[in-house]
Structures are given as C-alpha cells and as structure tokens.
N, C-alpha and C. Protein backbone atom coordinates (compact mmCIF):
# COMPACT_ATOMS: atom_id res chain seq x y z
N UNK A 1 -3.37 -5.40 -19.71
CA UNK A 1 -3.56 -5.39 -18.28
C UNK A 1 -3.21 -4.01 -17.73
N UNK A 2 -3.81 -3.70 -16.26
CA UNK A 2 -3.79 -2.06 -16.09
C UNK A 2 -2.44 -2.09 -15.28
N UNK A 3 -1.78 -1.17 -15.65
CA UNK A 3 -0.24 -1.01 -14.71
C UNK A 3 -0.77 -0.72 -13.49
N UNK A 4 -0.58 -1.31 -12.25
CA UNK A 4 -1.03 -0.44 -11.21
C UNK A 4 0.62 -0.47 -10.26
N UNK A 5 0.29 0.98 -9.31
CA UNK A 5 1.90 1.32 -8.85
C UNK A 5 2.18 0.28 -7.93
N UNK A 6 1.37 -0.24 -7.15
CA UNK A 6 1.74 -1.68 -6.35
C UNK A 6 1.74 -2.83 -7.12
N UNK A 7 3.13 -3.49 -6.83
CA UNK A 7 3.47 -4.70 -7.33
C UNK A 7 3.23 -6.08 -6.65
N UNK A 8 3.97 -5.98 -5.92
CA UNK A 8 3.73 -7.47 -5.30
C UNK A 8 3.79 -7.38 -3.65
N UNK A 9 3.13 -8.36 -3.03
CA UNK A 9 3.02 -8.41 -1.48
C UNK A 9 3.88 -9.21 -0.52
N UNK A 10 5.00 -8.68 -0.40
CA UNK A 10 5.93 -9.18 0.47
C UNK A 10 5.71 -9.75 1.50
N UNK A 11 6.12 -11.23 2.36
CA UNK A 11 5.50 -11.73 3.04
C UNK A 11 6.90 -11.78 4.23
N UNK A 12 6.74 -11.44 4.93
CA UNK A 12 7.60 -10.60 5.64
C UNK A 12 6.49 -10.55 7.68
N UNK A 13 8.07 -10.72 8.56
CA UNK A 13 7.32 -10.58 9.90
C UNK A 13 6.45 -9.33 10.26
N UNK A 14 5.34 -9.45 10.30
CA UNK A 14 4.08 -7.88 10.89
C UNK A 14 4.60 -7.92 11.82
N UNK A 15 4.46 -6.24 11.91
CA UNK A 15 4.23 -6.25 13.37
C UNK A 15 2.82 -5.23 13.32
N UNK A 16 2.04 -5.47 14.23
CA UNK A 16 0.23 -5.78 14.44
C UNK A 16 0.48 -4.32 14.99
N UNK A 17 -0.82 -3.39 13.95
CA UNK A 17 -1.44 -1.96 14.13
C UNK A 17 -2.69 -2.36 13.75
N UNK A 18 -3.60 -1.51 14.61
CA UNK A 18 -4.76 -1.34 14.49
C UNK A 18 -5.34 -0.40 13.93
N UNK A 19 -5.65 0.21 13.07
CA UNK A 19 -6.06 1.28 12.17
C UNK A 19 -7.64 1.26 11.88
N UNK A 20 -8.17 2.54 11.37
CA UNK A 20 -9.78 2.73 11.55
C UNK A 20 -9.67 3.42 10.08
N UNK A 21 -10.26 3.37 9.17
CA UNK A 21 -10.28 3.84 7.58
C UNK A 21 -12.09 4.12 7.73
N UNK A 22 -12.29 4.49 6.73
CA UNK A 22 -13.71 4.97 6.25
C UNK A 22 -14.31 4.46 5.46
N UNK A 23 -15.32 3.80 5.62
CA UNK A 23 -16.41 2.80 4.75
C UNK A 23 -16.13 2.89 3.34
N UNK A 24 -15.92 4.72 2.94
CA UNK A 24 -15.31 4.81 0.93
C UNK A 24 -14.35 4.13 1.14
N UNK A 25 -12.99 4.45 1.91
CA UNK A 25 -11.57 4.16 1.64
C UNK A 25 -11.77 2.10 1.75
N UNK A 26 -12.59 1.69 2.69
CA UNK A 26 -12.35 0.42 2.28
C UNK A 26 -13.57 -0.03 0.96
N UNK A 27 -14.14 0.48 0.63
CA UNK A 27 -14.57 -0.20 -0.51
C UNK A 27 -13.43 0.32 -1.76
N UNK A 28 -13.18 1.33 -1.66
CA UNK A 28 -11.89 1.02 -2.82
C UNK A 28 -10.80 0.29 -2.98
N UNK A 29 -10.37 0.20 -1.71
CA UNK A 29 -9.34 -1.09 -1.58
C UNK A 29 -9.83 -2.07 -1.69
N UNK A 30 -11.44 -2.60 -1.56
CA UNK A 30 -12.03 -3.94 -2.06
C UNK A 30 -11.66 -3.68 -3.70
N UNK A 31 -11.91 -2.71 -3.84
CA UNK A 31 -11.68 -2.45 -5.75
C UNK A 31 -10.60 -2.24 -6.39
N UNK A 32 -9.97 -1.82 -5.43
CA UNK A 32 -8.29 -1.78 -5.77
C UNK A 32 -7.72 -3.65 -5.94
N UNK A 33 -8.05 -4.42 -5.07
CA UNK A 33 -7.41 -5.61 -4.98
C UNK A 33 -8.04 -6.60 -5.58
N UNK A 34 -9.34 -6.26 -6.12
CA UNK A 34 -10.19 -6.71 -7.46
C UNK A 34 -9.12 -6.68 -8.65
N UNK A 35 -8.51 -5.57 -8.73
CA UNK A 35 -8.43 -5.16 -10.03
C UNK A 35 -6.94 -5.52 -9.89
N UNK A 36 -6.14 -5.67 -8.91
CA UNK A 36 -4.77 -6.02 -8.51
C UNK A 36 -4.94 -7.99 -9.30
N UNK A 37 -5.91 -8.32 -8.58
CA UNK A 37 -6.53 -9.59 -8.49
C UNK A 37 -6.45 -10.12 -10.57
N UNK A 38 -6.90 -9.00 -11.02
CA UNK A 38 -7.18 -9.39 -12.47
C UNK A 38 -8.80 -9.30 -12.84
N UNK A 39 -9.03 -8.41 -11.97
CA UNK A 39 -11.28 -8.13 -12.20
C UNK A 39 -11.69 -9.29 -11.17
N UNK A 40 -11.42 -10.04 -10.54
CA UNK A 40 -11.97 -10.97 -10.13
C UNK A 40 -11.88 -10.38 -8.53
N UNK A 41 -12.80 -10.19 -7.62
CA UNK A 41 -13.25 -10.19 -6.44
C UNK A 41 -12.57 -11.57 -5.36
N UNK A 42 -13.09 -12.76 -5.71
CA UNK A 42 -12.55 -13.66 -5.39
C UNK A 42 -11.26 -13.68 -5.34
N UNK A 43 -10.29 -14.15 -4.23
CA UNK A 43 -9.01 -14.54 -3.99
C UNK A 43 -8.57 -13.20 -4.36
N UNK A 44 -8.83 -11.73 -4.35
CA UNK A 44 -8.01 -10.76 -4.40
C UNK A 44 -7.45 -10.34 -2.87
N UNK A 45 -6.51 -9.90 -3.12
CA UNK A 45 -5.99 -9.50 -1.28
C UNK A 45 -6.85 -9.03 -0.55
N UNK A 46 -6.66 -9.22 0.75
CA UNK A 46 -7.63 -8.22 1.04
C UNK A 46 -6.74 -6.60 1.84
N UNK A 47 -7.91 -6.06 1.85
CA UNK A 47 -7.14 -4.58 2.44
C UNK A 47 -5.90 -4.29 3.72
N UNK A 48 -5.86 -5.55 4.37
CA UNK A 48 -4.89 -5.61 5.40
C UNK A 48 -3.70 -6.18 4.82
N UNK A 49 -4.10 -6.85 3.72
CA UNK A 49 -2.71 -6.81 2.83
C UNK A 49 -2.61 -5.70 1.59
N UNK A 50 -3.09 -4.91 1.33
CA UNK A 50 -2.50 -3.93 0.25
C UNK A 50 -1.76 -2.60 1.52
N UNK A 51 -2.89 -2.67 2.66
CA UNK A 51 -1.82 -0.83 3.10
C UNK A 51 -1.00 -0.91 2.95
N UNK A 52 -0.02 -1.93 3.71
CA UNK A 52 1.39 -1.87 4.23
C UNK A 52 2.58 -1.55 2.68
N UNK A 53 2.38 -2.36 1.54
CA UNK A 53 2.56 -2.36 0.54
C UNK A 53 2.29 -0.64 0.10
N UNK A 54 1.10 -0.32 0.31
CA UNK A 54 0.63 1.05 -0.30
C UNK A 54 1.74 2.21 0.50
N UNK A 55 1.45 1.85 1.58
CA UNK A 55 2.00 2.94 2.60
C UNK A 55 3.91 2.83 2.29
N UNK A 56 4.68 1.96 2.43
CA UNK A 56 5.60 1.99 1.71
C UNK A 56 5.56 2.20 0.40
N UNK A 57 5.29 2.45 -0.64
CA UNK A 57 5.51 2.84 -2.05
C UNK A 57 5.22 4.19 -1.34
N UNK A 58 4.37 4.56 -1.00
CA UNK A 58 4.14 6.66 -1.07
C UNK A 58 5.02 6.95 -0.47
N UNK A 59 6.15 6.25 0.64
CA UNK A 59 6.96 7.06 1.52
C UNK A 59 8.10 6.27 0.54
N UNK A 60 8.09 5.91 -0.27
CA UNK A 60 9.32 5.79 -1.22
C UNK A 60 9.39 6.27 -2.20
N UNK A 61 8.28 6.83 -2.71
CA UNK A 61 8.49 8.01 -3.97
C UNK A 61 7.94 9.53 -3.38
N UNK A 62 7.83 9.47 -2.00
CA UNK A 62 7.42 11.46 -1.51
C UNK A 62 8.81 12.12 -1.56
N UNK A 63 9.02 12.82 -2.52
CA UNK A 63 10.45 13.40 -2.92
C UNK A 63 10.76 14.48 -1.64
N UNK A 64 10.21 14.89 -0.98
CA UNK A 64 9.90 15.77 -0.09
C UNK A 64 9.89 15.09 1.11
N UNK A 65 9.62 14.39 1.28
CA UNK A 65 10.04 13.35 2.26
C UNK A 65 12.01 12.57 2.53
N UNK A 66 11.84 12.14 1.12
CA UNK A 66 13.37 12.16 0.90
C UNK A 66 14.31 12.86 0.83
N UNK A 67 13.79 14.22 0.59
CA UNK A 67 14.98 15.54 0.99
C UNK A 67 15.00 15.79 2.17
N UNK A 68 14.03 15.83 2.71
CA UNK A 68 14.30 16.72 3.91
C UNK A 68 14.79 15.33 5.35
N UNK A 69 14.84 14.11 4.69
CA UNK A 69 15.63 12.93 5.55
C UNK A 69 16.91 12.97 5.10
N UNK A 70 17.03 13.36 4.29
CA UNK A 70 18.70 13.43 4.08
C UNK A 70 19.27 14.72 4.07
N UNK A 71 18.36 15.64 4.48
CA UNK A 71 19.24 16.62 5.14
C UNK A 71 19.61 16.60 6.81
N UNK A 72 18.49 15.68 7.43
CA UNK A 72 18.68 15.62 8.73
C UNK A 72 19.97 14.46 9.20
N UNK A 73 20.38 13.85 7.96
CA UNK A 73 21.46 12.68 8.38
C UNK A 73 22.27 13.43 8.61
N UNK A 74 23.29 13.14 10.05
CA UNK A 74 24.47 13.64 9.96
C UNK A 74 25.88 13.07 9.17
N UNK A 75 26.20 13.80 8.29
CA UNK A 75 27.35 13.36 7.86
C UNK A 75 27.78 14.99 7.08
C-alpha cells in the first residue's frame, strides 16, 4: 500500500471557510482521496475533507515556520 503523508481525518467542530481552488487542484484531490480511499473513487473523502487535514500537516512540518514562531514567543 502507498504511504501517503496524510493519515487519518479527525472529526472535530469546523468552523465554515469558503475557499476557491482550481479545476487541476480539485481533480487531484479527487485523486488524492481515491488513492487515500485504496484506488477506489467510491466512498473516498471528498476534498472538503482532505484540506483541513492537508493544511495542518504542512504547517506542522514547515521548519521555517516553526523557527521563526518560536522566536516570536516571549519567554
């Protein structure tokens, strides 16, 4: 099976954004959650459930992101 960097979809209170992506970017996330899914199209997430998931993992491994927040903590 393919390792992919998103794991699992936390089901957790939204809070509701409206966002506009680009006809490529959502057909890959149709293909991304295919392949999350196990190849199967059917019953794979759909794209309003992978961002939030996506978008947290990149701001939890941007190392550069994480330095320069913990230089702004005061302590």
């Amino acid at each position: 099976m393919t390792r992919l960097k998103l794991a699992d979809l936390a089901d957790e209170k939204p809070v509701r954004l409206t966002v506009e992506v680009s006809a490529r970017l959502h057909r890959e996330l149709l293909a991304y959650a295919a392949v999350l899914n196990g190849g199967e199209a059917k019953g794979a997430p759909t794209p309003e459930r992978l961002i939030p998931p996506m978008i947290e993992r990149f701001i939890a491994t941007d190392r550069s992101y994480a330095k320069t927040r913990r230089a702004a903590q005061p302590g």
